[in-house]
PDB file of N, CA and C in Angstrom:
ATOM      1  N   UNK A   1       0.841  -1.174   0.000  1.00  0.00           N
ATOM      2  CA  UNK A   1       0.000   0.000   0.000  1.00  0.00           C
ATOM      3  C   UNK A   1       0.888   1.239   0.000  1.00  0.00           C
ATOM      4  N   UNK A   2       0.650   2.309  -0.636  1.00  0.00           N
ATOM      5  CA  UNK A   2       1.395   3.578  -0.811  1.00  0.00           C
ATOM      6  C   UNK A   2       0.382   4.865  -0.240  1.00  0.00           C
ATOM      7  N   UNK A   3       0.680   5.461   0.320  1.00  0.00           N
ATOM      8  CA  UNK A   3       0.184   6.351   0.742  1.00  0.00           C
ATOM      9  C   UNK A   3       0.878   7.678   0.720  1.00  0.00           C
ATOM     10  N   UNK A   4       0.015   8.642  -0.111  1.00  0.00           N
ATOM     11  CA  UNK A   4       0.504   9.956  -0.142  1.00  0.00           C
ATOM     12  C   UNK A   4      -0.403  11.030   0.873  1.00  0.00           C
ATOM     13  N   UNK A   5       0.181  12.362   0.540  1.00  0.00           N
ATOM     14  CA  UNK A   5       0.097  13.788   1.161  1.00  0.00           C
ATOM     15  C   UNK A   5      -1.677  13.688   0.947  1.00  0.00           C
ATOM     16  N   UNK A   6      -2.259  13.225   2.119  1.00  0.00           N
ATOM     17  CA  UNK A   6      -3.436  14.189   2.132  1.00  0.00           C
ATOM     18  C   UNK A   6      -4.580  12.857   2.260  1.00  0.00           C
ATOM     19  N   UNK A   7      -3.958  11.594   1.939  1.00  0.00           N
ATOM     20  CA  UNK A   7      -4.537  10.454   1.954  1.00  0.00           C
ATOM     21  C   UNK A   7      -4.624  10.172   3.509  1.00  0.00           C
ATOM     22  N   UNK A   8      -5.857   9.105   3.724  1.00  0.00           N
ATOM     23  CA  UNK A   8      -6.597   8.799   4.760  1.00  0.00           C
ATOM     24  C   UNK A   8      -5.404   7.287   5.297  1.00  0.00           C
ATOM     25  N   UNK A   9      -4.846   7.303   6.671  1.00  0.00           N
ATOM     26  CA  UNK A   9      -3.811   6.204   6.669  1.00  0.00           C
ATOM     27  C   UNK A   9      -5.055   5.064   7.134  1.00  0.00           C
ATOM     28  N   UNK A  10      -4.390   4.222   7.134  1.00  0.00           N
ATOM     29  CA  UNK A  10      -5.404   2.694   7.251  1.00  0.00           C
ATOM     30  C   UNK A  10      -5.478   2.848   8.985  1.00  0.00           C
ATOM     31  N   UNK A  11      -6.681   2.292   9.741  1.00  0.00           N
ATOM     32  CA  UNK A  11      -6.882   2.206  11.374  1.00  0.00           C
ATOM     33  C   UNK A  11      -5.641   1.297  12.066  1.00  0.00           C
ATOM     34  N   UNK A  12      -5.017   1.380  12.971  1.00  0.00           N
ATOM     35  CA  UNK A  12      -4.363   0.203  13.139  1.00  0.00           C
ATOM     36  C   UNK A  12      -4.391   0.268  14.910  1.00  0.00           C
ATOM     37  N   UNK A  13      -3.862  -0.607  15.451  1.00  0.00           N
ATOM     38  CA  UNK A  13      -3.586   0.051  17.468  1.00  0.00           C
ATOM     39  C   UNK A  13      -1.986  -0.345  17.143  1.00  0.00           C
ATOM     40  N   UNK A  14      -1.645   0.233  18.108  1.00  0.00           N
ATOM     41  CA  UNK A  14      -0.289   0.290  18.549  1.00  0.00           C
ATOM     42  C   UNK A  14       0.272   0.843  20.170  1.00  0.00           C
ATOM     43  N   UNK A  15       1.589   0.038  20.526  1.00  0.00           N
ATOM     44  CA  UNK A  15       1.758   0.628  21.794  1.00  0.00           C
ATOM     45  C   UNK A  15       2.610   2.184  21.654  1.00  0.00           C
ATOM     46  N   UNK A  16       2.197   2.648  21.966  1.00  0.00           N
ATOM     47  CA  UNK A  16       3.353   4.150  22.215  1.00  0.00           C
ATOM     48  C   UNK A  16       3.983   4.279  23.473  1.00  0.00           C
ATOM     49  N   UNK A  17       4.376   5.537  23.705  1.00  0.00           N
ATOM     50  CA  UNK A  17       4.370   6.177  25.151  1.00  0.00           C
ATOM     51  C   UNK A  17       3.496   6.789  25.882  1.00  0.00           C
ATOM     52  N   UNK A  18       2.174   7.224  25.125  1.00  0.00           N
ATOM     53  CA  UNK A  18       1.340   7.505  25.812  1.00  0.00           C
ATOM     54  C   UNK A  18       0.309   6.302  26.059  1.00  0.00           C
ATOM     55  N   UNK A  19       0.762   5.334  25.856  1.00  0.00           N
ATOM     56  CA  UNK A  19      -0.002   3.947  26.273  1.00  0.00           C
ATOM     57  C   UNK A  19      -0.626   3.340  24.612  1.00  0.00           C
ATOM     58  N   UNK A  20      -1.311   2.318  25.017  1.00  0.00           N
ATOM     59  CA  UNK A  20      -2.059   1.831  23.916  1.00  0.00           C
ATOM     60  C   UNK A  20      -3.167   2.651  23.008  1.00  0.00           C
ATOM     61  N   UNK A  21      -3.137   3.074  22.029  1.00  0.00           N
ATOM     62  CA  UNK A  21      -3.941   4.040  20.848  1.00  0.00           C
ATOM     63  C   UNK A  21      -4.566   2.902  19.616  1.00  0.00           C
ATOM     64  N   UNK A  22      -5.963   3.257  19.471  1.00  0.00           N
ATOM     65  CA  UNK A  22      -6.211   3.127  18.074  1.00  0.00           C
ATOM     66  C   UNK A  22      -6.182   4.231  17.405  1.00  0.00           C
ATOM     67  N   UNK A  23      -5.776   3.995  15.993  1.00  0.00           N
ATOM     68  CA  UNK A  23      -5.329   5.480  15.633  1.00  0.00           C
ATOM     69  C   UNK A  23      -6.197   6.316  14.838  1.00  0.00           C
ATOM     70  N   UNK A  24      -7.561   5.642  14.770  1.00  0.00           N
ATOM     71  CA  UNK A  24      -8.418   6.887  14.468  1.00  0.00           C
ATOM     72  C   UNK A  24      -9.403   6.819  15.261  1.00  0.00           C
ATOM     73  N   UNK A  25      -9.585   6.414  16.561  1.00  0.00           N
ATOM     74  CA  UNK A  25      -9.917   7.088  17.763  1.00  0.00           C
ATOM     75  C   UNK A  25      -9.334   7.572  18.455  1.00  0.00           C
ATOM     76  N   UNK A  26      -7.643   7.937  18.256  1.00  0.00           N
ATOM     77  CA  UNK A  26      -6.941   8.589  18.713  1.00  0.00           C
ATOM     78  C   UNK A  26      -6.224  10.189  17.940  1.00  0.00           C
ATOM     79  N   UNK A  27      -6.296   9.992  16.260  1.00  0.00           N
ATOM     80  CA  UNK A  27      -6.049  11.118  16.110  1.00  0.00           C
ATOM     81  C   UNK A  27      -7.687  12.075  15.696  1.00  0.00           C
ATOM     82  N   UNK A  28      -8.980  11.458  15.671  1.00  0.00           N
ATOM     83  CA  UNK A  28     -10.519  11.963  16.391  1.00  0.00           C
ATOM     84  C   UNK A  28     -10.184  12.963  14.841  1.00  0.00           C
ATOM     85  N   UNK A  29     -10.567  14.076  15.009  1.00  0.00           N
ATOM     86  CA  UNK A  29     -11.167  14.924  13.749  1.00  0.00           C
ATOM     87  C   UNK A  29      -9.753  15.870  13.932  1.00  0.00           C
ATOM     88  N   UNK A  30      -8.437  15.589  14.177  1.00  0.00           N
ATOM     89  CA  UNK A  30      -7.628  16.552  13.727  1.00  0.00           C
ATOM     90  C   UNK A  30      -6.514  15.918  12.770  1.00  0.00           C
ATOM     91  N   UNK A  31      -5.373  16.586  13.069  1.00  0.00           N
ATOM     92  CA  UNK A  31      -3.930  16.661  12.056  1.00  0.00           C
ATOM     93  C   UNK A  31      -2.732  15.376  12.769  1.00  0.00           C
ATOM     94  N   UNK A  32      -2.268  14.627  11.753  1.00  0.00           N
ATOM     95  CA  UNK A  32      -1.329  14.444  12.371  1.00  0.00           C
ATOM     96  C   UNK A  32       0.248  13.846  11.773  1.00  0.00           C
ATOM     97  N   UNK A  33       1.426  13.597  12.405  1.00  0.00           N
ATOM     98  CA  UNK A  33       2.102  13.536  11.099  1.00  0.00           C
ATOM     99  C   UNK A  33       2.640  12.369  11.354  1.00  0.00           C
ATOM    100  N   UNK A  34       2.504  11.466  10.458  1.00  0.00           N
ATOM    101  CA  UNK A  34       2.583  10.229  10.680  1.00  0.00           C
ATOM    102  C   UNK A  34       3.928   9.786   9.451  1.00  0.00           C
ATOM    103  N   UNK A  35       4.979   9.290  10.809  1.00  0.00           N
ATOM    104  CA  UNK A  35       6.351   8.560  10.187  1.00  0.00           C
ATOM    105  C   UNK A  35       6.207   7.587   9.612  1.00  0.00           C
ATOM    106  N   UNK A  36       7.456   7.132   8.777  1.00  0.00           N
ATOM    107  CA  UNK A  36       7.379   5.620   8.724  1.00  0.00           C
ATOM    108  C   UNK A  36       9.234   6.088   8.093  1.00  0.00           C
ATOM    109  N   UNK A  37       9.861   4.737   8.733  1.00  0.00           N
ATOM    110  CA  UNK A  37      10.947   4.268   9.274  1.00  0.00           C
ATOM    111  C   UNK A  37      11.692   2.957   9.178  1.00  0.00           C
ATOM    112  N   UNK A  38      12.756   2.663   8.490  1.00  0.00           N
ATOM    113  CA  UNK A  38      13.358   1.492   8.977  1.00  0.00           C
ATOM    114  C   UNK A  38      13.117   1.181   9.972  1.00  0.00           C
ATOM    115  N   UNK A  39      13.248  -0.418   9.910  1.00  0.00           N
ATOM    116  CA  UNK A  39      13.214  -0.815  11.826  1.00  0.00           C
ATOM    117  C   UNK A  39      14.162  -0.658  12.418  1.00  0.00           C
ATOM    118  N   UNK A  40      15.474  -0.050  11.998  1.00  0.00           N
ATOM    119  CA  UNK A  40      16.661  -0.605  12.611  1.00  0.00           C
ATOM    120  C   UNK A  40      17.063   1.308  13.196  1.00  0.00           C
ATOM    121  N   UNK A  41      16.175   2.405  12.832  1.00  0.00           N
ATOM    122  CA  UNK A  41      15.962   3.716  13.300  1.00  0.00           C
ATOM    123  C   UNK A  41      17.519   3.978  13.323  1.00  0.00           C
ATOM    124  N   UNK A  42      17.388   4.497  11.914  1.00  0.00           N
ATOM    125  CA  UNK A  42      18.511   4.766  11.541  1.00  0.00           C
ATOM    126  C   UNK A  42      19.123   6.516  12.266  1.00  0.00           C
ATOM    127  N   UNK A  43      19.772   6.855  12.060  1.00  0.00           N
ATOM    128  CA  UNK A  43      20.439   8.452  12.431  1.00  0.00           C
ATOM    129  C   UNK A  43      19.834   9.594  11.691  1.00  0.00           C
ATOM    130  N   UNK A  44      19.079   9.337  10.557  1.00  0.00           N
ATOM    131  CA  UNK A  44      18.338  10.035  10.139  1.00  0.00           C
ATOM    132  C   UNK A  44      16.768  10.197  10.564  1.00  0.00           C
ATOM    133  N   UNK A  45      16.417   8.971  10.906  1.00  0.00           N
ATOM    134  CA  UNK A  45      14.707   8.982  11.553  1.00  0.00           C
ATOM    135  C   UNK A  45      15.008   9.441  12.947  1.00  0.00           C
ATOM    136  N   UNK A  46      15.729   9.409  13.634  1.00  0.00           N
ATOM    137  CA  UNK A  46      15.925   9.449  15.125  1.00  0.00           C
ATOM    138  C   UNK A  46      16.349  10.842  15.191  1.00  0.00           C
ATOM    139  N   UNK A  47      16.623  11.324  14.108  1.00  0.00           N
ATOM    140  CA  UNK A  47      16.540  12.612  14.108  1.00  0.00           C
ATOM    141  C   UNK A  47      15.388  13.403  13.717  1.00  0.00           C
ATOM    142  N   UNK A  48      14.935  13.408  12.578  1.00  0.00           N
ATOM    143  CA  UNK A  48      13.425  13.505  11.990  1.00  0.00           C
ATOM    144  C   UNK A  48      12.352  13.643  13.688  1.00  0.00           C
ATOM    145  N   UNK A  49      12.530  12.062  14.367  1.00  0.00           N
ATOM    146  CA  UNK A  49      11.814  12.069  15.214  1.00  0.00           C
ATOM    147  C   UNK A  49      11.788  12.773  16.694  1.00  0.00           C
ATOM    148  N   UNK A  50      12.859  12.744  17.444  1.00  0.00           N
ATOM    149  CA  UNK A  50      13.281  13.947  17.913  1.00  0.00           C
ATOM    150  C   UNK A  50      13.008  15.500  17.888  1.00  0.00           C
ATOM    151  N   UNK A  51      13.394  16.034  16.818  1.00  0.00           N
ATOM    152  CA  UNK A  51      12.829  17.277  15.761  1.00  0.00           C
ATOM    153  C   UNK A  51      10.960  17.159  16.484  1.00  0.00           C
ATOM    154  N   UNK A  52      10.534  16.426  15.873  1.00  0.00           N
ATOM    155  CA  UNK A  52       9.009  16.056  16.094  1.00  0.00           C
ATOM    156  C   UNK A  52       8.693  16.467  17.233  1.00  0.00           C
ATOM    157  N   UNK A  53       9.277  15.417  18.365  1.00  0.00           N
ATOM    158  CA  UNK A  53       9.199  15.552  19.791  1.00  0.00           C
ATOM    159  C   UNK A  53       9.392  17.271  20.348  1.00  0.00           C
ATOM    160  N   UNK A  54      10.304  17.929  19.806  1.00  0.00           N
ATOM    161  CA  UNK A  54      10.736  18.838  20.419  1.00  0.00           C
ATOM    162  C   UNK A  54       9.469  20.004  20.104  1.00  0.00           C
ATOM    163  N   UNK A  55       9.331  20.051  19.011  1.00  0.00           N
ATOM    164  CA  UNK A  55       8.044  20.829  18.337  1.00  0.00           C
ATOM    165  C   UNK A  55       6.640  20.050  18.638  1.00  0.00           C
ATOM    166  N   UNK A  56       6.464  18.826  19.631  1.00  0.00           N
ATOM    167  CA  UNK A  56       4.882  18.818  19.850  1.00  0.00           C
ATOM    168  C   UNK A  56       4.346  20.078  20.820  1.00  0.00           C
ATOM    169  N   UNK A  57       4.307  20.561  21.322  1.00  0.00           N
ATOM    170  CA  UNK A  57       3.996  22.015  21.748  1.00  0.00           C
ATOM    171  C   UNK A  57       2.959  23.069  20.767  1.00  0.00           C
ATOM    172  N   UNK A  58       3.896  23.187  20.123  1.00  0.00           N
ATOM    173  CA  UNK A  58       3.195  23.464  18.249  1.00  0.00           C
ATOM    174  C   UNK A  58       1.675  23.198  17.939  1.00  0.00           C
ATOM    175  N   UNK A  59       1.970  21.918  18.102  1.00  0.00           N
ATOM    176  CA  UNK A  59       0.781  20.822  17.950  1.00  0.00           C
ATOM    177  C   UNK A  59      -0.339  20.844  18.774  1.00  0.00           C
ATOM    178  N   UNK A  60      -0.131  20.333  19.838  1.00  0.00           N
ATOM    179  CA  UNK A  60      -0.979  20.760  21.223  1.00  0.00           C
ATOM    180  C   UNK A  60      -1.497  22.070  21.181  1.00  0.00           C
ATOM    181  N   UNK A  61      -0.819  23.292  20.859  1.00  0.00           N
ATOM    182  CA  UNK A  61      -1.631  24.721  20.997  1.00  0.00           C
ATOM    183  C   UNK A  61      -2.644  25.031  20.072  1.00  0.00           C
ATOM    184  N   UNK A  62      -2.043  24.160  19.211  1.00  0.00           N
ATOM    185  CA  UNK A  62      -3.252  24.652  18.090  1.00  0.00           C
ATOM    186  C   UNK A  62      -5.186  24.058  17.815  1.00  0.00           C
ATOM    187  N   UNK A  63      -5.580  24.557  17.762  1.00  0.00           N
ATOM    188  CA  UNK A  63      -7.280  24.852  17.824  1.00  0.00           C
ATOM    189  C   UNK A  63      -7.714  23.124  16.345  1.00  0.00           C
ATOM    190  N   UNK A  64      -8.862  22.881  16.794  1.00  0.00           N
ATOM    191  CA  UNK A  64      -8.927  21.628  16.393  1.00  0.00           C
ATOM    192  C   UNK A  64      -9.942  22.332  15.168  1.00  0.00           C
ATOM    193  N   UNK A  65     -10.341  21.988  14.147  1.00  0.00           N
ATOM    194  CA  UNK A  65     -11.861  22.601  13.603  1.00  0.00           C
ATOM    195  C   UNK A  65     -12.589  21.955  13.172  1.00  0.00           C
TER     196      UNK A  65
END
């Protein structure tokens, strides 16, 4: 499956850090930016992701519509 800019991602659950999520009862009617990664999280995703982390703030302030 290929998925581009603006396309609907498939439902799936997964564990995170904020605990167990399904992910479209978890990202509900907003935005979100969804990685994808070697498994082996290379020096470039771990950076990418990081970056992410540091700027969720961003994310959180902003108004849902």
């Amino acid at each position: 499956m290929t998925l581009k800019i603006g396309d609907v991602a498939p439902n799936f659950t997964a564990e995170t850090t904020d605990g167990r999520i399904n992910f479209h009862d978890w990202i509900g009617n907003s935005w979100c930016v969804l990685f994808s990664h070697p498994k082996d999280f290379t020096p470039v995703c771990t950076t990418e992701l990081g970056y992410m982390a540091r700027i969720k703030p961003e994310f959180t302030g902003r108004k849902r519509r």
